[in-house]
Protein backbone atom coordinates (compact mmCIF):
# COMPACT_ATOMS: atom_id res chain seq x y z
CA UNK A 1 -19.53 -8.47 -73.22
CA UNK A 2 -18.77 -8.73 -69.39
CA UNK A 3 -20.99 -10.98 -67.18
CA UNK A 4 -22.13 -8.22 -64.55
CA UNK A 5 -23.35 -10.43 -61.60
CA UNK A 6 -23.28 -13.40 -59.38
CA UNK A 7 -22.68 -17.52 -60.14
CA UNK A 8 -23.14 -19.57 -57.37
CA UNK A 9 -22.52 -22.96 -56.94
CA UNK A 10 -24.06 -24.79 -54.13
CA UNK A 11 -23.59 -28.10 -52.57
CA UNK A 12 -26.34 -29.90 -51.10
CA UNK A 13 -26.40 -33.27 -49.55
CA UNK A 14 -27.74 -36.30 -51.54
CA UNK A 15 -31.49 -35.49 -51.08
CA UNK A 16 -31.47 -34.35 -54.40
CA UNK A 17 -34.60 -36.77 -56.35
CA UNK A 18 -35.84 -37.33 -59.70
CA UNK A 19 -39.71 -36.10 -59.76
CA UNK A 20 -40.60 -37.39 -63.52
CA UNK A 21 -39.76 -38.51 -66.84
CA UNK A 22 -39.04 -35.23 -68.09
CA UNK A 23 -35.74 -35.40 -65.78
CA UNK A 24 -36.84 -32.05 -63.39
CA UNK A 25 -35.67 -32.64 -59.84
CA UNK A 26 -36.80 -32.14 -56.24
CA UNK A 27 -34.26 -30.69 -53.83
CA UNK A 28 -33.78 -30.09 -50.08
CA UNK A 29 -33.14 -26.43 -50.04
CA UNK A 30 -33.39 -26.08 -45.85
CA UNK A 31 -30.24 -26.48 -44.39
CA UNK A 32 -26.69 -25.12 -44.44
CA UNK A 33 -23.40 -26.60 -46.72
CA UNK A 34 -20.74 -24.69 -48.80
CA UNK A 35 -20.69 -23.14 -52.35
CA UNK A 36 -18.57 -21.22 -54.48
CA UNK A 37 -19.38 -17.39 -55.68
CA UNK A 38 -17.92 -16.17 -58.75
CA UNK A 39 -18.06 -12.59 -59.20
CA UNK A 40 -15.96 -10.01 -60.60
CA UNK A 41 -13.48 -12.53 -62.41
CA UNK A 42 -13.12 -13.84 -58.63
CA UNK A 43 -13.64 -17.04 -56.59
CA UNK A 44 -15.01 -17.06 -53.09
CA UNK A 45 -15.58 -19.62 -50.78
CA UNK A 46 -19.02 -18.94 -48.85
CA UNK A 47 -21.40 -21.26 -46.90
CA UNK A 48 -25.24 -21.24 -47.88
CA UNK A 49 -28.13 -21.35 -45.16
CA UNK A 50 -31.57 -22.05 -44.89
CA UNK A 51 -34.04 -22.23 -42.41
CA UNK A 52 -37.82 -23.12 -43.59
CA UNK A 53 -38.84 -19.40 -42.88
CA UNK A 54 -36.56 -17.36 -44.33
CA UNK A 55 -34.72 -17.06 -47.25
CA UNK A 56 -32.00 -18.19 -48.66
CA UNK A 57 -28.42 -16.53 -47.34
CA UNK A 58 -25.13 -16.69 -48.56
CA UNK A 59 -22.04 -15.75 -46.28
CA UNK A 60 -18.76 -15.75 -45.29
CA UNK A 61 -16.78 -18.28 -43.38
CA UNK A 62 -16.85 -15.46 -40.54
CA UNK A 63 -20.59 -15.29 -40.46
CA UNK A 64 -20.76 -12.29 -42.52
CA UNK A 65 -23.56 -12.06 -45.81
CA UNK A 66 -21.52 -13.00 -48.43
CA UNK A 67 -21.42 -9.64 -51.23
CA UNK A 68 -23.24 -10.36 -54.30
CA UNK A 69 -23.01 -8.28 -57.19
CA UNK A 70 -26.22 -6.15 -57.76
CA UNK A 71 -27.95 -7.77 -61.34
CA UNK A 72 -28.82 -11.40 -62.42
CA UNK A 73 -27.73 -14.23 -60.32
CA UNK A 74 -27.42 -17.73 -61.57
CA UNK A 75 -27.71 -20.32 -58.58
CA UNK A 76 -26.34 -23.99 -59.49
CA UNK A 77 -27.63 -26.89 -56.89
CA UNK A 78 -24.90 -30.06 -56.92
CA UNK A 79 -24.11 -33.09 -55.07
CA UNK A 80 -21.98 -33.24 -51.99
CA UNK A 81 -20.93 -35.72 -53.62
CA UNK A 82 -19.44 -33.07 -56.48
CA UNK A 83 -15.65 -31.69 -56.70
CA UNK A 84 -15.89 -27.78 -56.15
CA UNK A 85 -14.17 -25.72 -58.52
């Protein structure tokens, strides 16, 4: 069966910290960097931002919200640090 919705793959500088033993992590999610969006069997290159009163927006290198797939989306938080796909 089809995945009918969004992966995202953000990058976010190295202020990503362990909290515990268990391994769960506490990360910076106020600022701007890139990401990847996989939808529709496609890859696009968008840009994540953040201020600390509002939400969280995805969009286009020309400034434009980035269009997600209505349904589930999965967000994954990496390292600048990371290689893209």
């Amino acid at each position: 069966m089809p995945f009918n919705g969004n992966i995202i793959v953000v990058q976010q500088q190295s202020d990503i910290q362990v909290m515990d033993h268990e391994g769960r992590l506490r990360v910076r999610t106020t600022g701007n960097g890139p990401a990847v969006l996989f939808r529709d069997g496609k890859k696009f290159n968008i840009e994540w931002r953040r201020t600390s009163d509002e939400w969280l927006r995805f969009e286009t290198a020309e400034g434009a919200d980035a269009m997600l797939q209505p349904g589930k989306s999965w967000i994954s938080i990496v390292a600048t640090s990371t290689t893209l796909p």
